[in-house]
C-alpha atoms as a PDB file:
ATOM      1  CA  UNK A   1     -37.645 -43.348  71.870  1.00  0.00           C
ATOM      2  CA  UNK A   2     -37.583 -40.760  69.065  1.00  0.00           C
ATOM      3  CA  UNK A   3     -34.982 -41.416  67.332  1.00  0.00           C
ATOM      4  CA  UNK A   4     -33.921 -45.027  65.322  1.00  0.00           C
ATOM      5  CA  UNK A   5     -30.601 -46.196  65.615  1.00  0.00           C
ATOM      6  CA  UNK A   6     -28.842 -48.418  63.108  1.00  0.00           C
ATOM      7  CA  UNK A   7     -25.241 -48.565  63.578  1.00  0.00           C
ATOM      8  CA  UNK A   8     -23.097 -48.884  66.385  1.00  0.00           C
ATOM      9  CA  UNK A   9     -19.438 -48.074  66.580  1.00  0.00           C
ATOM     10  CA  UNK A  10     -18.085 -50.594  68.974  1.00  0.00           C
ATOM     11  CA  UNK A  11     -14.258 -49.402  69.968  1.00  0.00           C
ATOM     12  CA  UNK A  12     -11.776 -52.116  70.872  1.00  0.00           C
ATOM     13  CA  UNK A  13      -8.959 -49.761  72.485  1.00  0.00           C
ATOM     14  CA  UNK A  14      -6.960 -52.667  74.057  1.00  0.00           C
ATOM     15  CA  UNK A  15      -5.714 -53.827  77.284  1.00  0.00           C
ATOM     16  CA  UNK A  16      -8.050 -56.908  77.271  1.00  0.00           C
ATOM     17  CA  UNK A  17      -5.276 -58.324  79.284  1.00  0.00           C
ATOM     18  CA  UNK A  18      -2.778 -57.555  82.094  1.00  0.00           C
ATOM     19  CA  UNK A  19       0.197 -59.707  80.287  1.00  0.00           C
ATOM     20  CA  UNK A  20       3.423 -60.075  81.817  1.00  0.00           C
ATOM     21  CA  UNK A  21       4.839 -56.285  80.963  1.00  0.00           C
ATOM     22  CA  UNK A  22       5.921 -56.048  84.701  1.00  0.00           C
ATOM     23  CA  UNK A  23       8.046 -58.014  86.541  1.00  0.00           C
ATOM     24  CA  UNK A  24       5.774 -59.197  89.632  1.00  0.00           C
ATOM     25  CA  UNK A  25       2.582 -59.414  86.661  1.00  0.00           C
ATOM     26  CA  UNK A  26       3.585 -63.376  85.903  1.00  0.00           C
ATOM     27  CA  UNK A  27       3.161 -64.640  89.518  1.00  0.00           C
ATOM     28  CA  UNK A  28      -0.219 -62.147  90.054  1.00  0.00           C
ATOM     29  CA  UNK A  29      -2.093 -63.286  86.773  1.00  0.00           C
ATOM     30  CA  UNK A  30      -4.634 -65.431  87.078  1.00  0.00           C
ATOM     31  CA  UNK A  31      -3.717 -67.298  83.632  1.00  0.00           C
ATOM     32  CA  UNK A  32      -0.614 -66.398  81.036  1.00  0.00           C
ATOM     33  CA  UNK A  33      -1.263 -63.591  78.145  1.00  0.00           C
ATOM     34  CA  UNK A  34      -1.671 -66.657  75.227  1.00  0.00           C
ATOM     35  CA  UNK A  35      -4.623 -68.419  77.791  1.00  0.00           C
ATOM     36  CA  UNK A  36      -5.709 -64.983  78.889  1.00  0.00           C
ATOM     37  CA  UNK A  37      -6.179 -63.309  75.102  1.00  0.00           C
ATOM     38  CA  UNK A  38      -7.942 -66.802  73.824  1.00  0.00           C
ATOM     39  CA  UNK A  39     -10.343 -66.041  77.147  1.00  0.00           C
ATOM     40  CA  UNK A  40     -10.966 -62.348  76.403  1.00  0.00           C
ATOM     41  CA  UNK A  41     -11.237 -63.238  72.610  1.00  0.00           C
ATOM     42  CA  UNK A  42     -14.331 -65.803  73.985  1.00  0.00           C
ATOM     43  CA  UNK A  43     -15.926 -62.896  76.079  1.00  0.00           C
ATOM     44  CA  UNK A  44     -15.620 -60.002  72.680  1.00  0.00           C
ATOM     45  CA  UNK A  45     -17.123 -62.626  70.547  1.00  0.00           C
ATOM     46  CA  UNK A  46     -20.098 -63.989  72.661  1.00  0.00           C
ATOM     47  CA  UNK A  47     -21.053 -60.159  73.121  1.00  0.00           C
ATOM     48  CA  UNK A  48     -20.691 -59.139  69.526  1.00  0.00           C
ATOM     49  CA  UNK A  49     -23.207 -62.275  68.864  1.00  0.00           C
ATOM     50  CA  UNK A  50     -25.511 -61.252  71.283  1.00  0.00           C
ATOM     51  CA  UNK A  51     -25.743 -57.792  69.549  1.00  0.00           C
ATOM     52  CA  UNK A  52     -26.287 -59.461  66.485  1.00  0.00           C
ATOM     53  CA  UNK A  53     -29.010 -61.818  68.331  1.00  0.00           C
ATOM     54  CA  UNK A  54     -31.287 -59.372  69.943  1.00  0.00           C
ATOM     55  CA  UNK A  55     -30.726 -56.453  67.096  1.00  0.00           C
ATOM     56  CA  UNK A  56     -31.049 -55.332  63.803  1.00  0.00           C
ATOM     57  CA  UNK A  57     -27.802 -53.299  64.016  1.00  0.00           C
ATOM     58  CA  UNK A  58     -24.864 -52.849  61.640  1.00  0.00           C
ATOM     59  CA  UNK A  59     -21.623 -53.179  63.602  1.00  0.00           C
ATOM     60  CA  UNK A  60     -18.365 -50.835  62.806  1.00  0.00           C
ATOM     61  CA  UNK A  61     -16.006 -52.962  65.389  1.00  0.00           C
ATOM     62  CA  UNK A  62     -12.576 -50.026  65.616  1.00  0.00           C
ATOM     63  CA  UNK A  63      -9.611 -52.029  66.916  1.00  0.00           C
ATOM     64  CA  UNK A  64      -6.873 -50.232  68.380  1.00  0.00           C
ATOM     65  CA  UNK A  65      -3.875 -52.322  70.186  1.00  0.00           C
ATOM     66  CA  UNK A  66      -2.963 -51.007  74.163  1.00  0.00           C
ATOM     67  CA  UNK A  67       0.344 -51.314  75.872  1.00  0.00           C
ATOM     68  CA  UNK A  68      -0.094 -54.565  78.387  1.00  0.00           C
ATOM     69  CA  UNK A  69      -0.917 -57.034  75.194  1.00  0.00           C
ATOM     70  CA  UNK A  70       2.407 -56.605  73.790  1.00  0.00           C
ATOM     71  CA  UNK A  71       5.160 -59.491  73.887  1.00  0.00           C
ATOM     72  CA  UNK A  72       8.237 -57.684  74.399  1.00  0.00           C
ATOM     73  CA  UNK A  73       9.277 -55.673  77.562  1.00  0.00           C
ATOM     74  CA  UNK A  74       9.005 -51.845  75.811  1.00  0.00           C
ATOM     75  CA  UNK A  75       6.464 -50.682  73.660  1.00  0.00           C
ATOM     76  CA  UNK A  76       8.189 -51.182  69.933  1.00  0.00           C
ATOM     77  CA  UNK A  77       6.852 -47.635  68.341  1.00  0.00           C
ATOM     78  CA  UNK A  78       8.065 -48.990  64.717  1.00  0.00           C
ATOM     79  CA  UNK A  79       5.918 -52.124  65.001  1.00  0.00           C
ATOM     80  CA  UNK A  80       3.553 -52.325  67.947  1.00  0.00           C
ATOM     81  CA  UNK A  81       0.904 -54.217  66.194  1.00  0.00           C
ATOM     82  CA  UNK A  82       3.081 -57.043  65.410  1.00  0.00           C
ATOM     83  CA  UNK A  83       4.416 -57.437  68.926  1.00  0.00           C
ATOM     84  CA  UNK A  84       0.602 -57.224  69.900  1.00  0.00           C
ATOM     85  CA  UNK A  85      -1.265 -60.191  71.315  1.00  0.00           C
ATOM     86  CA  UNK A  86      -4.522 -58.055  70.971  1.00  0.00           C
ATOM     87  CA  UNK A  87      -3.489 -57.893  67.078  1.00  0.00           C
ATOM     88  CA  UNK A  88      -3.337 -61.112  66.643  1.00  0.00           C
ATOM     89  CA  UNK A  89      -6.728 -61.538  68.430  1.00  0.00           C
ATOM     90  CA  UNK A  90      -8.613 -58.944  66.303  1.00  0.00           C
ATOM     91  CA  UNK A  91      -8.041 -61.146  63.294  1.00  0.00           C
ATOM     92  CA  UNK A  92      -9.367 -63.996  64.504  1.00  0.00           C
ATOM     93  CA  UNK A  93     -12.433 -61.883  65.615  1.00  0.00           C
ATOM     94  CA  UNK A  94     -12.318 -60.372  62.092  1.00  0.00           C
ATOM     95  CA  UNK A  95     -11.975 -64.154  60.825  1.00  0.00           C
ATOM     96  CA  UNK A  96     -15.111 -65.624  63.228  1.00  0.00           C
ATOM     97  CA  UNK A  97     -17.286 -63.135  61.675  1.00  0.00           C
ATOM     98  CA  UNK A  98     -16.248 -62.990  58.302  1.00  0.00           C
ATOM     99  CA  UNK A  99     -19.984 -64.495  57.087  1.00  0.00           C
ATOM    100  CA  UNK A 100     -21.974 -61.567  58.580  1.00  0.00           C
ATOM    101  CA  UNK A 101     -22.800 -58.871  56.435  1.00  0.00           C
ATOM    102  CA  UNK A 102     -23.628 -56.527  59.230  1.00  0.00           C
ATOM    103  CA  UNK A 103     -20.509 -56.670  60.804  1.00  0.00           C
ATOM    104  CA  UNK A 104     -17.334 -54.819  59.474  1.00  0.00           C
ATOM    105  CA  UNK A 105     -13.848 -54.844  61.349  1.00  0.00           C
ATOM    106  CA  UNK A 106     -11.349 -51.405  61.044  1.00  0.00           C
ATOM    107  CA  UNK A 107      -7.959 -52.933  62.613  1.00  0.00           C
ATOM    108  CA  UNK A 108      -5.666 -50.070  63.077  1.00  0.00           C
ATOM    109  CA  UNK A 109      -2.300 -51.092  61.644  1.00  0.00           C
ATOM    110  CA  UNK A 110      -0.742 -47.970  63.417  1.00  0.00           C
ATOM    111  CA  UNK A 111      -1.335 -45.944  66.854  1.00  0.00           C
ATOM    112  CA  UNK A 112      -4.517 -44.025  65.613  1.00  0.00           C
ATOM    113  CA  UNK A 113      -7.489 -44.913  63.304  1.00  0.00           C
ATOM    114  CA  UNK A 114      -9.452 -42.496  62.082  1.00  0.00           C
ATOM    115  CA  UNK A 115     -13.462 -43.332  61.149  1.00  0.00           C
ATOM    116  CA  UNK A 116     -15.766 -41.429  59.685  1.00  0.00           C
ATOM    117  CA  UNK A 117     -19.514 -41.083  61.653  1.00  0.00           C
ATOM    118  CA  UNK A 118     -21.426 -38.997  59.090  1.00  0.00           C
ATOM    119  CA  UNK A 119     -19.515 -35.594  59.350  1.00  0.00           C
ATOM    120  CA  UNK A 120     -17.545 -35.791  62.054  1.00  0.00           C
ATOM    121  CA  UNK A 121     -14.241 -37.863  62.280  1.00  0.00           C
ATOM    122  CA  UNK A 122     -13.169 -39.607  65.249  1.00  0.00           C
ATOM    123  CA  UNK A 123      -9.603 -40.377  66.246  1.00  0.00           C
ATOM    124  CA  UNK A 124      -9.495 -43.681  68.341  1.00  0.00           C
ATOM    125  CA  UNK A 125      -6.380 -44.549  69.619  1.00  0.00           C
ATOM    126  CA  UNK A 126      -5.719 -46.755  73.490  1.00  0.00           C
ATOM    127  CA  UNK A 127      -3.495 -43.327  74.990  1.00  0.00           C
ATOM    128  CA  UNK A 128      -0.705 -44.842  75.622  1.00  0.00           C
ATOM    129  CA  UNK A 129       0.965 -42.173  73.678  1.00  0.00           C
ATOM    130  CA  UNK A 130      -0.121 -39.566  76.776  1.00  0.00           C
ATOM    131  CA  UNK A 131       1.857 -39.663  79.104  1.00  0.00           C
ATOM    132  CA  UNK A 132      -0.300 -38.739  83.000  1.00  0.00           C
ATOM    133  CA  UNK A 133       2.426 -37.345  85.161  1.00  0.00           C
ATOM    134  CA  UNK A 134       0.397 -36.643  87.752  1.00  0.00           C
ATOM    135  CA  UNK A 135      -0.620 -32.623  87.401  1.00  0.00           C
ATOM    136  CA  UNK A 136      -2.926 -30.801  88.886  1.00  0.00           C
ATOM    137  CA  UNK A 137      -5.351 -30.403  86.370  1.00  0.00           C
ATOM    138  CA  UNK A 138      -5.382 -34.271  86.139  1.00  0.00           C
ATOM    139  CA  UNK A 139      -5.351 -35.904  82.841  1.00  0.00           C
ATOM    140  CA  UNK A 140      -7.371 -33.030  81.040  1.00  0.00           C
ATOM    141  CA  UNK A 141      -4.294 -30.918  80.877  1.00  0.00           C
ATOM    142  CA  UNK A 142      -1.742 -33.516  79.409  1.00  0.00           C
ATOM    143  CA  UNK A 143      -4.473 -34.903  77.129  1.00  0.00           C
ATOM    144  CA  UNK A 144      -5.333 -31.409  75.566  1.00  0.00           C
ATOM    145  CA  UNK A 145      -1.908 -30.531  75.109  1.00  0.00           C
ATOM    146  CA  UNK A 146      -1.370 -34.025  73.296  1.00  0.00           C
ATOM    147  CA  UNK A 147      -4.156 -33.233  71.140  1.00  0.00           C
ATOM    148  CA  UNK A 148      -3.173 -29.985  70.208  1.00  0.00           C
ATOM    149  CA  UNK A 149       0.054 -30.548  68.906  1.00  0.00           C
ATOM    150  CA  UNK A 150      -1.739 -33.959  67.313  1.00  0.00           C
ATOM    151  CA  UNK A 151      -3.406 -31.010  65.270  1.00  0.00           C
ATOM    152  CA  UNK A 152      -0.845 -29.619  63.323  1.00  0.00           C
ATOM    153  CA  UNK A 153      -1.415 -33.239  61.301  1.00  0.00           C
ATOM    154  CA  UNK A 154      -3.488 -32.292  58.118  1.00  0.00           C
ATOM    155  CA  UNK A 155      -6.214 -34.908  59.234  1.00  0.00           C
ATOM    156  CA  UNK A 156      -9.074 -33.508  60.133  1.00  0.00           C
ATOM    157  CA  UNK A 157     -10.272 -34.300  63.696  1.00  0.00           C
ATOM    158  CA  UNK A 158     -13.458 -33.508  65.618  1.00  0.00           C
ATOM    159  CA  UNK A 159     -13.313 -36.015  68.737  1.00  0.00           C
ATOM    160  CA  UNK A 160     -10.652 -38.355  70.212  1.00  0.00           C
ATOM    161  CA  UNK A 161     -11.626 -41.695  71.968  1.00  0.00           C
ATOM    162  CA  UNK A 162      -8.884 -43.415  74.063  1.00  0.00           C
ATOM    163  CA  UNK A 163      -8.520 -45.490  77.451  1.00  0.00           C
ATOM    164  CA  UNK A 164      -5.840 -46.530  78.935  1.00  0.00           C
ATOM    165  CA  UNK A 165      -6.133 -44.266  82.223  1.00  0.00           C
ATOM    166  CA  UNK A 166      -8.704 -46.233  83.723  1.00  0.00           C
ATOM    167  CA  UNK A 167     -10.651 -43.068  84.211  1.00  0.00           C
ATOM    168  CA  UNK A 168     -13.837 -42.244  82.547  1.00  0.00           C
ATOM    169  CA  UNK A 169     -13.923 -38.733  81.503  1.00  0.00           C
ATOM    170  CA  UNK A 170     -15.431 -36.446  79.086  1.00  0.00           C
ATOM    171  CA  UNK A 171     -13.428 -33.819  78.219  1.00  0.00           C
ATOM    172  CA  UNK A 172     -16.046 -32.256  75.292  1.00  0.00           C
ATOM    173  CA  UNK A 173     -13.563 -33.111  72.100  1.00  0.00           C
ATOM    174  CA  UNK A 174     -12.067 -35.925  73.940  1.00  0.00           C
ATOM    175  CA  UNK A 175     -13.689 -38.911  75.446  1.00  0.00           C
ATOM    176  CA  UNK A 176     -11.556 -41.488  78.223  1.00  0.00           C
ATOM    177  CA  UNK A 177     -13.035 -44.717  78.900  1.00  0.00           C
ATOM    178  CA  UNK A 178     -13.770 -46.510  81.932  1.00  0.00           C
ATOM    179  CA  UNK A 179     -12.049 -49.786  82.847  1.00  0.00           C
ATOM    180  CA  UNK A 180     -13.463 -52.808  84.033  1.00  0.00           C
ATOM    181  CA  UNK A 181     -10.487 -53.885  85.967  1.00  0.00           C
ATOM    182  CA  UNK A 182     -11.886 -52.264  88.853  1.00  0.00           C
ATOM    183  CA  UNK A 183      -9.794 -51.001  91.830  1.00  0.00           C
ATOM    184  CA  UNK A 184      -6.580 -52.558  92.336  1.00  0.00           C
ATOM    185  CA  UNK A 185      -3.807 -51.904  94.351  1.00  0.00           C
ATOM    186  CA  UNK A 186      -2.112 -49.701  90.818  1.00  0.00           C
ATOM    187  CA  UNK A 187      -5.150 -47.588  91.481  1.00  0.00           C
ATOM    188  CA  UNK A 188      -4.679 -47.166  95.348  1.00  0.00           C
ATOM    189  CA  UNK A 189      -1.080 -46.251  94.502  1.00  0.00           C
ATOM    190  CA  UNK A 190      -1.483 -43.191  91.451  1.00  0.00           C
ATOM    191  CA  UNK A 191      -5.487 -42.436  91.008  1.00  0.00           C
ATOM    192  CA  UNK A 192      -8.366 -43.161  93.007  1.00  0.00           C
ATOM    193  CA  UNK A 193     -11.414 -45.722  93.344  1.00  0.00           C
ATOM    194  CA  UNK A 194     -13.561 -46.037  90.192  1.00  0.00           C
ATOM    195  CA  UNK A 195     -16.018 -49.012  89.769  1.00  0.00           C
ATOM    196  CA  UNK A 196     -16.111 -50.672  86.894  1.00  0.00           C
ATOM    197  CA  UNK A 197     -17.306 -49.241  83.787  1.00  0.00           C
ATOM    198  CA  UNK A 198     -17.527 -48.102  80.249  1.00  0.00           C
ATOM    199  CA  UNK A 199     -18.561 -45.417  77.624  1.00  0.00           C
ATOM    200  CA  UNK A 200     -21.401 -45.082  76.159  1.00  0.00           C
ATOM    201  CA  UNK A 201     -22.365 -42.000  73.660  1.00  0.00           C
ATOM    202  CA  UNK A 202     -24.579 -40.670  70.552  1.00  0.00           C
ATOM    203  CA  UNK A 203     -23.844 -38.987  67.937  1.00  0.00           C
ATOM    204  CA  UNK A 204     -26.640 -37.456  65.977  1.00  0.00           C
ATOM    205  CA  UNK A 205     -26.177 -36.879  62.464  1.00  0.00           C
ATOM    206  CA  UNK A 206     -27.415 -33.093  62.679  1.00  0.00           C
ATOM    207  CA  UNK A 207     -26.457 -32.353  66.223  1.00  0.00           C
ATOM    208  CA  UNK A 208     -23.063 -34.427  66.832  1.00  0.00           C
ATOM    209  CA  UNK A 209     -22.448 -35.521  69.937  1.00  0.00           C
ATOM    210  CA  UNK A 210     -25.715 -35.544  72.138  1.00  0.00           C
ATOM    211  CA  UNK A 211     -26.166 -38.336  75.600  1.00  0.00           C
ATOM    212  CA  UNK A 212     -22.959 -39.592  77.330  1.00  0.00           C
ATOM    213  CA  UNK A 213     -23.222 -42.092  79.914  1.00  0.00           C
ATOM    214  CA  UNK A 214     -21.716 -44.851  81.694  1.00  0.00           C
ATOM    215  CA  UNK A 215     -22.460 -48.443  81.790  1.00  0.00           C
ATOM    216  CA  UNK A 216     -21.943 -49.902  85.356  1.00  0.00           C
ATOM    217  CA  UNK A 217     -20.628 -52.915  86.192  1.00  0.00           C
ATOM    218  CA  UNK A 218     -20.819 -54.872  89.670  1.00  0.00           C
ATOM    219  CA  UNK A 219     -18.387 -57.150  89.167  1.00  0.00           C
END
């Protein structure tokens, strides 16, 4: 209430789809990856529109490619983005809303993508690079040690934004999303229950990062 806010950083990290990266994934998927990434491109573009309805705000949409998109069985380090459905998919985004001047698309053509919010930089990236392993400390511990030895890159860093774990979790210079997959029978097996949901933060221009909440879901 005391504060305006004019831009929003909207972060694509991936996994829009389950695609068929398992072996049982083809006979439990409700529709194929090509159907299902044309139905989660409708979704993404019908709530980017309604932004742009019932606001005056200028969209930074950060696209970042996840692991169950891709077309071929292993993740291809060298070229993920061209073995990425959700690649593909970010264009046409890019493409629908080429005509709107507050709207401007950062498609990562490699594992991170770095953006500038006024003096802090932000290192969004889907975490499929982390691997879990199932610790005691829980994902903090392989996530910090990720990031530090991510620091010894001359790119400066304040915050890193990644999902992947289905896990929403602030970890101070780290933020995990939520998923809106829900609980599924993966989650019974190697986390816990979670209901649906995603990310939400500030960052003031003074103070950095301020409010962090969730946005629930009851679907």
């Amino acid at each position: 209430q005391d504060v305006r806010i004019d831009n929003l950083v909207l972060a694509l990290l991936g996994d829009f789809i389950t695609g068929n990266i398992h072996e049982e994934l083809p006979a439990l998927c409700a529709v194929p990856p090509t159907q299902a990434i044309l139905l989660a491109q409708e979704y993404i573009a019908s709530g980017i529109q309604y932004v742009l309805d019932n606001s005056k705000l200028r969209l930074t949409i950060v696209c970042t490619c996840g692991n169950h998109a891709r077309i071929t069985h292993k993740v291809h380090w060298g070229n993920e983005q061209g073995n990425s459905l959700e690649y593909m998919m970010y264009h046409n985004l890019k493409s629908v809303f080429a005509h709107e001047k507050r709207v401007t698309f950062i498609i990562s053509e490699a594992y991170h993508c770095h953006l500038n919010v006024y003096d802090k930089v932000i290192r969004f990236h889907h975490g499929h690079a982390i691997k879990f392993l199932g610790g005691i400390g829980g994902i903090t511990v392989p996530v910090n040690n990720k990031i530090y030895r991510w620091s010894n890159n001359p790119q400066k860093v304040d915050m890193d934004c990644m999902g992947h774990f289905h896990q929403l979790t602030d970890g101070g210079k780290f933020i995990i999303n939520g998923s809106m997959i829900g609980y599924s029978n993966m989650g019974a097996l190697y986390g816990g229950y979670e209901r649906p949901q995603q990310s939400l933060f500030l960052i003031d221009k003074v103070r950095g990062k301020t409010v962090h909440l969730p946005i629930l879901f009851d679907c």
